[in-house]
Protein backbone atom coordinates (compact mmCIF):
# COMPACT_ATOMS: atom_id res chain seq x y z
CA UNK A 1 58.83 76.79 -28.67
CA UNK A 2 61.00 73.64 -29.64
CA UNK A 3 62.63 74.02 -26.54
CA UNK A 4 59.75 73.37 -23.88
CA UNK A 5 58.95 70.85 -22.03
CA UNK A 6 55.22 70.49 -23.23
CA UNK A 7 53.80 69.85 -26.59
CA UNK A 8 52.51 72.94 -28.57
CA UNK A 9 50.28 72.38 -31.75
CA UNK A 10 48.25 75.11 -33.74
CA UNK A 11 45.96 74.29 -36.61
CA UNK A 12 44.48 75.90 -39.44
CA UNK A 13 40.66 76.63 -38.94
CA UNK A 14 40.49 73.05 -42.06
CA UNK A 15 42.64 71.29 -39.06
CA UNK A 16 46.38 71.27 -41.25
CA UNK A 17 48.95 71.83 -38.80
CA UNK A 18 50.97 74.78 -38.97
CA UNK A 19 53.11 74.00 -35.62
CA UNK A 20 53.90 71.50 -34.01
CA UNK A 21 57.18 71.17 -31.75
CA UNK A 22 59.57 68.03 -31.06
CA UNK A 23 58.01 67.93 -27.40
CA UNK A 24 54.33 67.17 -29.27
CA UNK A 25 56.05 64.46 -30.85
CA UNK A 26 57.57 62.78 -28.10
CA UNK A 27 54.45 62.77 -25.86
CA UNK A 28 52.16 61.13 -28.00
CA UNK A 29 54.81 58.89 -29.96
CA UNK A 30 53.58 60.61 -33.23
CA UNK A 31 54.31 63.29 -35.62
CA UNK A 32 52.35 66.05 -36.62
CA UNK A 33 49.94 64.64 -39.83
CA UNK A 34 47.63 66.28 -41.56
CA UNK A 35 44.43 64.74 -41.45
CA UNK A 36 40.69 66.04 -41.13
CA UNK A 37 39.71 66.60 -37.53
CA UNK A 38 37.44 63.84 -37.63
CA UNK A 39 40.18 61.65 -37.67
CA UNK A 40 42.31 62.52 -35.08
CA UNK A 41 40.96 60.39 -32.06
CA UNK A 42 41.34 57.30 -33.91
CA UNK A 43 44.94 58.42 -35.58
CA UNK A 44 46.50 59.86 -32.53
CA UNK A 45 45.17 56.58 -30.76
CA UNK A 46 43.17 58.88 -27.70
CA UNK A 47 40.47 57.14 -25.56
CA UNK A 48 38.18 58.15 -22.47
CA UNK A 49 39.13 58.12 -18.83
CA UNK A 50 38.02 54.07 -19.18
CA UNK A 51 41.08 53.56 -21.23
CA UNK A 52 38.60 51.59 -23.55
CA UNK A 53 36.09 53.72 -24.99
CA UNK A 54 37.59 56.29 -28.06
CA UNK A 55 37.55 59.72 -27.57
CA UNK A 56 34.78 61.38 -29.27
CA UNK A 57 36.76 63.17 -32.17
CA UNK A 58 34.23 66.50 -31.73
CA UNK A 59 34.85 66.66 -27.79
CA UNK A 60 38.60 66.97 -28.37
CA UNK A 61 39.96 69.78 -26.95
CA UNK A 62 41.69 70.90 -30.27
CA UNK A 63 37.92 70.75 -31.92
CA UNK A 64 36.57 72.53 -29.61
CA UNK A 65 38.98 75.34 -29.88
CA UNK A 66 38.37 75.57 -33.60
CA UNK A 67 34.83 76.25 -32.36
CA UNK A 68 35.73 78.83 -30.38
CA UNK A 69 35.19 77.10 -26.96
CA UNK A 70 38.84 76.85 -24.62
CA UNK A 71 39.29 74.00 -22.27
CA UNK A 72 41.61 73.98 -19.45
CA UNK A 73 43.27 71.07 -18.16
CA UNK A 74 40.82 68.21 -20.10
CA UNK A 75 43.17 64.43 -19.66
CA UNK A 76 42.92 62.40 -22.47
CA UNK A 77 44.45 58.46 -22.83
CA UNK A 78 46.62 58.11 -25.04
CA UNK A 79 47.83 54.39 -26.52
CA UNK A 80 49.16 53.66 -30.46
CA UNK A 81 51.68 51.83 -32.23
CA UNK A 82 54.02 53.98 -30.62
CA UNK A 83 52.87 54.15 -27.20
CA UNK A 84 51.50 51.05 -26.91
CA UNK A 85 51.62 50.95 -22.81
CA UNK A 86 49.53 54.34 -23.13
CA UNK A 87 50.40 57.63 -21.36
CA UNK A 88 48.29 60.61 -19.68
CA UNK A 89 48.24 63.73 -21.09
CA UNK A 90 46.73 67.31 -19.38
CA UNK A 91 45.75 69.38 -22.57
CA UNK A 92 44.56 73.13 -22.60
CA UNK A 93 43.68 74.53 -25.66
CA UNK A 94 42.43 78.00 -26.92
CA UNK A 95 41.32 79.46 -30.13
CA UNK A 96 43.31 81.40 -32.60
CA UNK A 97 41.99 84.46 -33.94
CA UNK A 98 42.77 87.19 -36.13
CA UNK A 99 43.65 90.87 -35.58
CA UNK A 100 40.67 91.66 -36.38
CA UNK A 101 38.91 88.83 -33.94
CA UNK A 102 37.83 86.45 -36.42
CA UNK A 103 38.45 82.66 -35.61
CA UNK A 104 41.56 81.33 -37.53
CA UNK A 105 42.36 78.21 -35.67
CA UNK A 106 43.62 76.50 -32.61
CA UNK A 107 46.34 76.00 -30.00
CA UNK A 108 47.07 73.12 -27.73
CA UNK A 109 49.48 72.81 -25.08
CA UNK A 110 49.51 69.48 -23.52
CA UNK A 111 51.72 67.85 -21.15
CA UNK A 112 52.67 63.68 -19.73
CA UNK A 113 50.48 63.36 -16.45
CA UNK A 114 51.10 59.82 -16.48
CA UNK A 115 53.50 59.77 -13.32
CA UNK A 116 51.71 62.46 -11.81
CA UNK A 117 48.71 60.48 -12.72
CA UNK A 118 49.42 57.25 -10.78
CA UNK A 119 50.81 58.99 -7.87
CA UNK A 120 47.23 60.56 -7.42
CA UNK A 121 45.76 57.13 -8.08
CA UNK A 122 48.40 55.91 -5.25
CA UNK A 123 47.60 58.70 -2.68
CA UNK A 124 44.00 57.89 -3.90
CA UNK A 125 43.69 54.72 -2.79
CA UNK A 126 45.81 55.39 0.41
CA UNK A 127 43.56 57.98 1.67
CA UNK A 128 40.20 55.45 1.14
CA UNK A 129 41.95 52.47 2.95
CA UNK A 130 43.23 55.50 5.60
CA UNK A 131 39.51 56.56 5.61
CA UNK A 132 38.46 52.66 5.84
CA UNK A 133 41.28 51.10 8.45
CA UNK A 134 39.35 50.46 11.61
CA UNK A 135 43.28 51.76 12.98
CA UNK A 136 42.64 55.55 14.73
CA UNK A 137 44.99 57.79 12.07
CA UNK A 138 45.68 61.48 12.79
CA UNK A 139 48.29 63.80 11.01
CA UNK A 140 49.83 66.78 12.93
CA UNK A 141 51.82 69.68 11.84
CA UNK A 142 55.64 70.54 13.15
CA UNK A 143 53.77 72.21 15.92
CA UNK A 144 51.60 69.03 17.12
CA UNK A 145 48.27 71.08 15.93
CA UNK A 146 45.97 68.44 14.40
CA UNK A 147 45.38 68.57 10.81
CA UNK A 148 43.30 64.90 9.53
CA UNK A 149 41.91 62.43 11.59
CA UNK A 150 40.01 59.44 10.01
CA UNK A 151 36.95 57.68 10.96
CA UNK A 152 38.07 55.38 13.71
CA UNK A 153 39.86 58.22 15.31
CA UNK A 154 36.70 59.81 15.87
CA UNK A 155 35.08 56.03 16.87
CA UNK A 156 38.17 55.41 18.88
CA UNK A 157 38.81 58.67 21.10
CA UNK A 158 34.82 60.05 20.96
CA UNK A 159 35.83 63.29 19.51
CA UNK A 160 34.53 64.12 16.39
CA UNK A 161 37.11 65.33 13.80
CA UNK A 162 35.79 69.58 14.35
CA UNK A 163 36.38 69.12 17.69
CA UNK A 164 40.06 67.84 17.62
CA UNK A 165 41.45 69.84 14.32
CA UNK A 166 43.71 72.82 15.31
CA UNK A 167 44.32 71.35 18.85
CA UNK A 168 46.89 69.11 20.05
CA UNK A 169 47.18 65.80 20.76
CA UNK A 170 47.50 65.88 24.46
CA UNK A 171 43.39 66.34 25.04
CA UNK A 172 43.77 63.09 24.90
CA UNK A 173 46.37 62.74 27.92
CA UNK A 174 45.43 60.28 30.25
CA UNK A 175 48.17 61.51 33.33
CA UNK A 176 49.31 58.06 33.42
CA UNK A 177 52.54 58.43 32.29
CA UNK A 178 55.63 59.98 33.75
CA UNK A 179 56.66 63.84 32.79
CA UNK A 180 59.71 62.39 31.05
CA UNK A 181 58.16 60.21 28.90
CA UNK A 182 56.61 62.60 26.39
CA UNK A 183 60.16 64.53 26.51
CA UNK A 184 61.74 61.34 25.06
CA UNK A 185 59.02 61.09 22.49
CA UNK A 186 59.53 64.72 21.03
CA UNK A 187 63.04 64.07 21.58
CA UNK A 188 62.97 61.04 18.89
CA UNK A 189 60.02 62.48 16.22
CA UNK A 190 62.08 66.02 16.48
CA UNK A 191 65.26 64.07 15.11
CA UNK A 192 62.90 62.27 12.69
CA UNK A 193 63.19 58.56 14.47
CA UNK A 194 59.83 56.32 14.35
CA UNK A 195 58.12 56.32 17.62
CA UNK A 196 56.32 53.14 18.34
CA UNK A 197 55.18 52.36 22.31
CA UNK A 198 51.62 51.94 24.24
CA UNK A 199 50.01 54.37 25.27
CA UNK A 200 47.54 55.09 28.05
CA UNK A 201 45.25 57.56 26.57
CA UNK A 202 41.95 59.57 27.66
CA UNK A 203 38.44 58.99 25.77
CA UNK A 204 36.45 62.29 25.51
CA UNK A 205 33.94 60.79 27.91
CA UNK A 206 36.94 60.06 30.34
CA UNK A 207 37.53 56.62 30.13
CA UNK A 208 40.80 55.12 29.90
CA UNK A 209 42.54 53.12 26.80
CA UNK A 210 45.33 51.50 26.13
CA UNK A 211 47.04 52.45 22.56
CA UNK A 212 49.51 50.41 20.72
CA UNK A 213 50.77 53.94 18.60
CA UNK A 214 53.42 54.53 15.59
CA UNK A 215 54.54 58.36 15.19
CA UNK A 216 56.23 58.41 11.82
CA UNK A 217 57.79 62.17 11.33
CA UNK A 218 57.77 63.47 7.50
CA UNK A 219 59.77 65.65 5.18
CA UNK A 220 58.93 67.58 2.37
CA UNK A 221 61.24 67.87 -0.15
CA UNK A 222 63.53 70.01 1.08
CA UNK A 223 64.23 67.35 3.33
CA UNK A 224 62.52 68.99 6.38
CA UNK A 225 60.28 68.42 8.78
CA UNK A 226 56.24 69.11 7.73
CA UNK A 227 54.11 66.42 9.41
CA UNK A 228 53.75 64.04 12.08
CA UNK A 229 51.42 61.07 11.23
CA UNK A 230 49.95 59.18 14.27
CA UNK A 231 48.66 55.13 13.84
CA UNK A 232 46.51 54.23 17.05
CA UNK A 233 45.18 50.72 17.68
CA UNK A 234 42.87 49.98 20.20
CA UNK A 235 44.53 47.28 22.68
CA UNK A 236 42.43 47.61 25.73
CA UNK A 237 40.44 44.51 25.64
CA UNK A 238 43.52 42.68 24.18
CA UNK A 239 45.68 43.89 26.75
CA UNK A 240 43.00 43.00 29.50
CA UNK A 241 42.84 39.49 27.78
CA UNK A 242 46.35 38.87 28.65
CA UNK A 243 46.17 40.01 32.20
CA UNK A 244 43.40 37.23 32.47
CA UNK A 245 44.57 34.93 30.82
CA UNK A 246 48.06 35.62 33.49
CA UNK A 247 46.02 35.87 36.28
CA UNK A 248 44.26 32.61 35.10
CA UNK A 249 47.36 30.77 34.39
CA UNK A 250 48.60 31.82 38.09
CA UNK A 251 45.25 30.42 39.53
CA UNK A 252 45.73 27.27 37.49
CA UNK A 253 49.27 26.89 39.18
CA UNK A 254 47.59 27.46 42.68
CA UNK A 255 44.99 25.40 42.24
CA UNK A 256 47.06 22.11 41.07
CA UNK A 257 49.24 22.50 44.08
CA UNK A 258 45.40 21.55 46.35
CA UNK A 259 45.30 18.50 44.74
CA UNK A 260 47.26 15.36 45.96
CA UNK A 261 50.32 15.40 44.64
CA UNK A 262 49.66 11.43 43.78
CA UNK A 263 48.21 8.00 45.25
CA UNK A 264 47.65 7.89 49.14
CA UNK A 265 49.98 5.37 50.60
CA UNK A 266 47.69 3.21 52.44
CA UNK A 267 48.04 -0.62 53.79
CA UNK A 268 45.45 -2.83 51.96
CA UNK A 269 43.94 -0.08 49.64
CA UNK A 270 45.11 1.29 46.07
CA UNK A 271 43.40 5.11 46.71
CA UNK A 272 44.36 6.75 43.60
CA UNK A 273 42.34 10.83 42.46
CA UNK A 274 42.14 12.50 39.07
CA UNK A 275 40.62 16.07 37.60
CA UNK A 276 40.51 17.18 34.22
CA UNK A 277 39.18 21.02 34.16
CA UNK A 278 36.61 21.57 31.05
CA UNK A 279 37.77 25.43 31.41
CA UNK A 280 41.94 26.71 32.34
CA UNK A 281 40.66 26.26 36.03
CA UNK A 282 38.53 23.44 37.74
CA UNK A 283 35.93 23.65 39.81
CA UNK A 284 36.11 20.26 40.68
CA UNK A 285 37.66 19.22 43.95
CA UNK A 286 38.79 15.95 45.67
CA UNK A 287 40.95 15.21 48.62
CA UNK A 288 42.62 12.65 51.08
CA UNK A 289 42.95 13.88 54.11
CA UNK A 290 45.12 11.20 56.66
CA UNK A 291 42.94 11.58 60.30
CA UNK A 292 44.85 10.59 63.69
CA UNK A 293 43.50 7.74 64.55
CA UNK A 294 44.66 6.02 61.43
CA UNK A 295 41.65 6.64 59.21
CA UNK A 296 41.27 8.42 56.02
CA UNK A 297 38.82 11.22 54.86
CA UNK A 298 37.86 11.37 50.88
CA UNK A 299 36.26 14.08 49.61
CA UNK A 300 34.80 14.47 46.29
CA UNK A 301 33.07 18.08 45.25
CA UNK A 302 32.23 20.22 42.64
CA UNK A 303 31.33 23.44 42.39
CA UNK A 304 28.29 24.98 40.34
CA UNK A 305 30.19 25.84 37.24
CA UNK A 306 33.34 25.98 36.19
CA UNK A 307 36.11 28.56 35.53
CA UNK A 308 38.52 30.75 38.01
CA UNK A 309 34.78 31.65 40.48
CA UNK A 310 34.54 28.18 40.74
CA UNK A 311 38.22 27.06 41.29
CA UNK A 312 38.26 29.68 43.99
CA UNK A 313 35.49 28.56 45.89
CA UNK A 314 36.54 25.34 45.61
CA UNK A 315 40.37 26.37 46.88
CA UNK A 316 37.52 27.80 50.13
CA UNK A 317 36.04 24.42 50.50
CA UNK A 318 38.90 22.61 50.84
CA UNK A 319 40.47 24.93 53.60
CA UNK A 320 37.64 25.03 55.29
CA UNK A 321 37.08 21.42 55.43
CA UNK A 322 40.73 20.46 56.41
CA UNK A 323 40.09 22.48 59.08
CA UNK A 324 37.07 21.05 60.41
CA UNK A 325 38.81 17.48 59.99
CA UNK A 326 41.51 18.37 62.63
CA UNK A 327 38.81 19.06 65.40
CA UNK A 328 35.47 16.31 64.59
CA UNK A 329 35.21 13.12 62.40
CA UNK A 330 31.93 13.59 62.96
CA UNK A 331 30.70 13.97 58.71
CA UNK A 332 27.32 15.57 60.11
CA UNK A 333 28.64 17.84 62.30
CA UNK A 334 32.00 18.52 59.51
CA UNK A 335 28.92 19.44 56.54
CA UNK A 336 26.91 21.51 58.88
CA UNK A 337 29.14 23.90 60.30
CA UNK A 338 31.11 23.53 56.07
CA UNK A 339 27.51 24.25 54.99
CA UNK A 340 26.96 27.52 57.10
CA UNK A 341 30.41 29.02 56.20
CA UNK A 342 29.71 28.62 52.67
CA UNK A 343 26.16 30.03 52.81
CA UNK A 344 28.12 33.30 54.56
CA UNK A 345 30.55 33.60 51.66
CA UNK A 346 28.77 32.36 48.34
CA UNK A 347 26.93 34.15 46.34
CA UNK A 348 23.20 33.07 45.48
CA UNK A 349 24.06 31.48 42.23
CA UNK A 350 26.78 29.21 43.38
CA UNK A 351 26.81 25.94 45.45
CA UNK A 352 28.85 22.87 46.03
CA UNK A 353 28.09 19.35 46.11
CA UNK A 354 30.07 16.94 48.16
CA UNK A 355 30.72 13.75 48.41
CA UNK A 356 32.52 13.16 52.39
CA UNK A 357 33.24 9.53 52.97
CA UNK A 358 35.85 8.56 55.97
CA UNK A 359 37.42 4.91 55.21
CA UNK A 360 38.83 2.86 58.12
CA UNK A 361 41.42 0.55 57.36
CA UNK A 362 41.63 -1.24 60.37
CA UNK A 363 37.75 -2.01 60.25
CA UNK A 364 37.78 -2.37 56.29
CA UNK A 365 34.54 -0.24 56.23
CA UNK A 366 33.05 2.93 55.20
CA UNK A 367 30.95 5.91 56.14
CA UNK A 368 30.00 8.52 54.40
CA UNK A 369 27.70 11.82 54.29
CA UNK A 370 26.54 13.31 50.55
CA UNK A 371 25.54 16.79 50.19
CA UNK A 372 23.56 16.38 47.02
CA UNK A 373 26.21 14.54 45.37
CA UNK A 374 25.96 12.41 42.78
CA UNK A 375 25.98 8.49 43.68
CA UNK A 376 29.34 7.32 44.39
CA UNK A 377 29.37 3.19 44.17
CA UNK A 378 31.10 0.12 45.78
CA UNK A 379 32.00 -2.57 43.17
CA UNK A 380 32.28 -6.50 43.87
CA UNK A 381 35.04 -8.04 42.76
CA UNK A 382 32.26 -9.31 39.66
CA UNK A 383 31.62 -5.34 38.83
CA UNK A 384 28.60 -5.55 39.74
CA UNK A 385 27.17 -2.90 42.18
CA UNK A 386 27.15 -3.76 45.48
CA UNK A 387 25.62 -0.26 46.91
CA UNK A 388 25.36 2.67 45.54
CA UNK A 389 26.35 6.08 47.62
CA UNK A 390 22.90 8.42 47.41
CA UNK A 391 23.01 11.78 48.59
CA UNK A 392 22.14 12.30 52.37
CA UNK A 393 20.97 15.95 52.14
CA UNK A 394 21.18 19.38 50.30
CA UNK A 395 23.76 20.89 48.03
CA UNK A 396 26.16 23.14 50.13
CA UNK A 397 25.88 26.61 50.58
CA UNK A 398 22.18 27.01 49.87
CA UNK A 399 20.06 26.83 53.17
CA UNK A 400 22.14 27.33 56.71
CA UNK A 401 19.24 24.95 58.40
CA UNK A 402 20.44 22.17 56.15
CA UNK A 403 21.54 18.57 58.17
CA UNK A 404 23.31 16.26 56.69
CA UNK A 405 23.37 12.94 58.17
CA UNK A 406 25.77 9.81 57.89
CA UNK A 407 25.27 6.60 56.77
CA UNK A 408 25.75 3.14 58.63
CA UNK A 409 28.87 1.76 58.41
CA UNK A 410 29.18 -0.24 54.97
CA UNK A 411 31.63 -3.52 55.08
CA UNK A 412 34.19 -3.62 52.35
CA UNK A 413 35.91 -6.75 51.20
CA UNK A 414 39.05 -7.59 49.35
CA UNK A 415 38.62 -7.30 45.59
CA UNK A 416 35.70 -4.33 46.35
CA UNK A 417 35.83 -1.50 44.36
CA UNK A 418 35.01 2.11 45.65
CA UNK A 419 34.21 4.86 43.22
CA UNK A 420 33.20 8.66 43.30
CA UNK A 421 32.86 11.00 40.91
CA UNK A 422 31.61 14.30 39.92
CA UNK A 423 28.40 14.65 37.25
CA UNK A 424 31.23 15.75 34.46
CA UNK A 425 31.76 12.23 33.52
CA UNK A 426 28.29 10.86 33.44
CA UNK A 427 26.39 13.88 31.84
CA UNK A 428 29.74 14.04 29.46
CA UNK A 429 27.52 14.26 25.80
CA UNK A 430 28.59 13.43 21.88
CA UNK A 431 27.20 15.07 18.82
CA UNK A 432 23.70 13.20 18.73
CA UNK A 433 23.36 14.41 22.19
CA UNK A 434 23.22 11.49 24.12
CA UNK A 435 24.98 11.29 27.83
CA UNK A 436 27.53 8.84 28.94
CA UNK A 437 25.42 8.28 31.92
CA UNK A 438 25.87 5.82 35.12
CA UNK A 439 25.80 3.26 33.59
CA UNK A 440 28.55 3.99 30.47
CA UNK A 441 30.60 4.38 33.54
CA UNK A 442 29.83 1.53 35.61
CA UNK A 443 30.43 -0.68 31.95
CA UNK A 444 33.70 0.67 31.40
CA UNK A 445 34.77 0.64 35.56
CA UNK A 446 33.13 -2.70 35.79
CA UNK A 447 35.34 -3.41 32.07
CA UNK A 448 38.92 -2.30 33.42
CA UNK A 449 38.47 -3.21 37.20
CA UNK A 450 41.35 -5.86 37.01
CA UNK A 451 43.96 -2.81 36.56
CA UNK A 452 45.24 -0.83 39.52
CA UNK A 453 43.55 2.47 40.35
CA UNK A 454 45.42 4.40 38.10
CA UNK A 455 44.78 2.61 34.77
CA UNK A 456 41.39 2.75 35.84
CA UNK A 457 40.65 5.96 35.98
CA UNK A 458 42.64 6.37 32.73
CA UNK A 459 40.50 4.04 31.18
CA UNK A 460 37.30 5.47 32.29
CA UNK A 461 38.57 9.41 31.37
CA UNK A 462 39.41 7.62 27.75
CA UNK A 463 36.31 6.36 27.25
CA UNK A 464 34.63 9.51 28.11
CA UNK A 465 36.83 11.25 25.56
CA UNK A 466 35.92 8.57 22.59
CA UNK A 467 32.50 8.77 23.58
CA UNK A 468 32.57 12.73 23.28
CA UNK A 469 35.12 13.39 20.42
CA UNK A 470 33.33 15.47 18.75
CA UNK A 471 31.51 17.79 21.16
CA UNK A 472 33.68 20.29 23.08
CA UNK A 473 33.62 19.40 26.88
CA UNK A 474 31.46 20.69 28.86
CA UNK A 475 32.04 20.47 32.41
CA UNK A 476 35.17 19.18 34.14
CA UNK A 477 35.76 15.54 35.42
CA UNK A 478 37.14 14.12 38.76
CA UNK A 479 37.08 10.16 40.09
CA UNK A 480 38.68 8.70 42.80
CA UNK A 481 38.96 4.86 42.57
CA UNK A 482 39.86 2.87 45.61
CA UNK A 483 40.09 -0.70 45.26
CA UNK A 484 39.99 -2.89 48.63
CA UNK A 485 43.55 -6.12 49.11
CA UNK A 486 43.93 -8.55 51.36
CA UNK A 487 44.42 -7.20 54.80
CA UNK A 488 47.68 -6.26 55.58
């Protein structure tokens, strides 16, 4: 008996010890002592699961014994002078008796838990945040049948966890992937490497997912193989982000190419164009489009909303309009048959306003036709308004009937300013809600109109910014600025 590995005490039916061997000793840091069995809790230092409250000295299991009850396996706290970090100990116990039956005492045999002890509270605690993880975890055998899935498997996949355990893993094979590539995965878990890849996989209601999934293989002690346990995370929508977010990023690129690439060079005018896109694409649009007989077209749009719908029908507008410039100059004509084209193509929620002005250089004037535009302006060289642009007919794209007529020919002077923009700068907002308006624009034009074009339009896109700083932007913002020299 002094040579086991577990304690071994036996008591009297008065509670002296008669046994007690060196392993007893070393477990609970103290010696056997004779003492009345009321005392024991509080000498051997043993307390309740809690680690706080004392052990009741009548529920021990040596008590009980010497009442004739056994106990199997009852764990007991124990922390004293000599253990004062505290260990775990497993205790069965059993009553003595007699030849002849009667009780004559007690045994306990009790043995340290305490690593045993935290290794459950470990695994404990894993298999709650396993249970918790919104991550899809399933555990095979060496043979791929299922044995555990958690929760989110079961969210994840659609199969509950009696419907997947015994089978395999591949009801949830998508026939995406090649032959070969599940030969190379068995290949690496059978020689116990970490598998980590995405995966296409197969919901039970036949939908399609994309699975960022870790395969670690485990051994049991003998250092073979016993397990294979599966982490799946959900990356479909992530993964569908990114192709976007490409495929915005590639429209974005497209789309910056349509604008002029800078400043129209143009004898006796400074014609100078700017967008800033609320969203990753604009749905804004402006042009200069250079006409034969020396003139130049300017086109200012903007499409109902903003984002890559928009920026693609506005990438539509402008081809279709270049196109219509090489065979009229006619702006009535140009918006009518632009208007039916876009009433074929567009869907019911979408329009575009335009703004279509043709400026003659030799004649120093300008015409122009407005399909529900906003009022472009012409400047003195004071600031002050000399006529303001109103819109000549419908929004674009709405009504195939619609006409769009031109105005009369408007005289422009040296020192005149021309300016056209799209609503994004005067219904731009800050946090009380109030809009820049026309006439925060025509201030700060009217403010910077001794700069060139450029500085300008930088000025006026600043002050929209200050004014807004602390409202996200809601729309995008495009001006053109032309300002009228001397003639050449």
């Amino acid at each position: 008996m002094q040579q086991v590995a577990e304690g071994v005490v036996v008591v009297n039916l008065e509670g002296h010890v008669l046994f007690a061997n060196r392993a007893a000793q070393r477990i609970v840091g103290k010696g056997a002592m004779d003492a009345a069995p009321a005392d024991w809790s509080s000498l051997y230092g043993c307390f309740l699961p809690d680690k706080v409250t004392p052990y009741p000295a009548e529920q021990l299991p040596l008590a009980r014994a010497l009442r004739g009850e056994p106990v199997d396996e009852e764990e007991i706290f124990i922390r004293n002078s000599h253990t004062p970090e505290g260990a775990w100990i497993s205790v069965d116990s059993t009553p003595l008796r007699d030849g002849e039956g009667q009780l004559a005492g007690g045994v306990i045999l009790f043995r340290d838990v305490t690593a045993h002890r935290r290794s459950r509270e470990v695994v404990h605690q894993l298999s709650k945040a396993i249970e918790k993880t919104t991550d899809a975890v399933f555990i095979t055998d060496v043979e791929a049948a299922i044995e555990y899935v958690n929760p989110a498997f079961e969210t994840t996949t659609g199969y509950s966890r009696d419907e997947v355990i015994g089978k395999t893993p591949s009801i949830l094979k998508s026939g995406q992937h090649e032959p070969g590539f599940f030969l190379e995965l068995w290949r690496s878990i059978l020689a116990g490497e970490v598998h980590s890849g995405t995966l296409v996989n197969r919901r039970k209601n036949g939908e399609l997912f994309h699975a960022e999934q870790t395969i670690t293989p485990v051994r049991d002690r003998a250092g073979n193989l016993s397990n294979f346990v599966s982490v799946m995370r959900d990356v479909t929508e992530l993964k569908r982000g990114q192709e976007r977010e490409i495929e915005i990023r590639l429209a974005r690129t497209v789309q910056e190419k349509l604008y002029p690439a800078g400043p129209l060079e143009l004898a006796g005018f400074d014609l100078v164009g700017a967008a800033v896109a609320a969203d990753h694409t604009c749905g804004d649009y402006y042009d200069f489009v250079p006409l034969e007989d020396g003139r130049v077209a300017i086109a200012v749009g903007d499409v109902s909303g903003h984002g890559l719908s928009a920026a693609l029908l506005m990438a539509e507008t402008r081809a279709y309009l270049r196109s219509l410039l090489r065979s009229s100059t006619d702006l009535d004509e140009i918006l009518r048959q632009l208007n039916v084209f876009l009433c074929d193509d567009t869907e019911d929620e979408r329009f575009v306003t335009l703004m279509l002005a043709i400026l003659d250089p030799a004649r120093q004037s300008l015409v122009f036709s407005s399909a529900g535009h906003i009022p472009g302006y012409v400047l003195d060289p004071s600031g002050a308004t000399r006529r303001a642009l109103e819109s000549t007919g419908m929004p674009l794209g709405l009504f195939t009937d619609a006409e769009f007529p031109a105005s009369p020919g408007i005289p422009l002077a040296e020192g005149d300013l021309l300016l056209l923009l799209t609503d994004g700068a005067t219904e731009a907002q800050n946090a009380a809600g109030d809009f820049f308006d026309a006439e925060g624009v025509l201030r700060t034009v009217a403010k910077a109109r001794h700069g060139d074009s450029d500085a300008i339009i930088r000025e006026l896109h600043s002050a929209i910014e200050d004014f807004g700083s602390h409202s996200p932007r809601r729309d995008d913002i495009t001006a053109v600025v032309c300002k009228v020299g001397p003639r050449p």
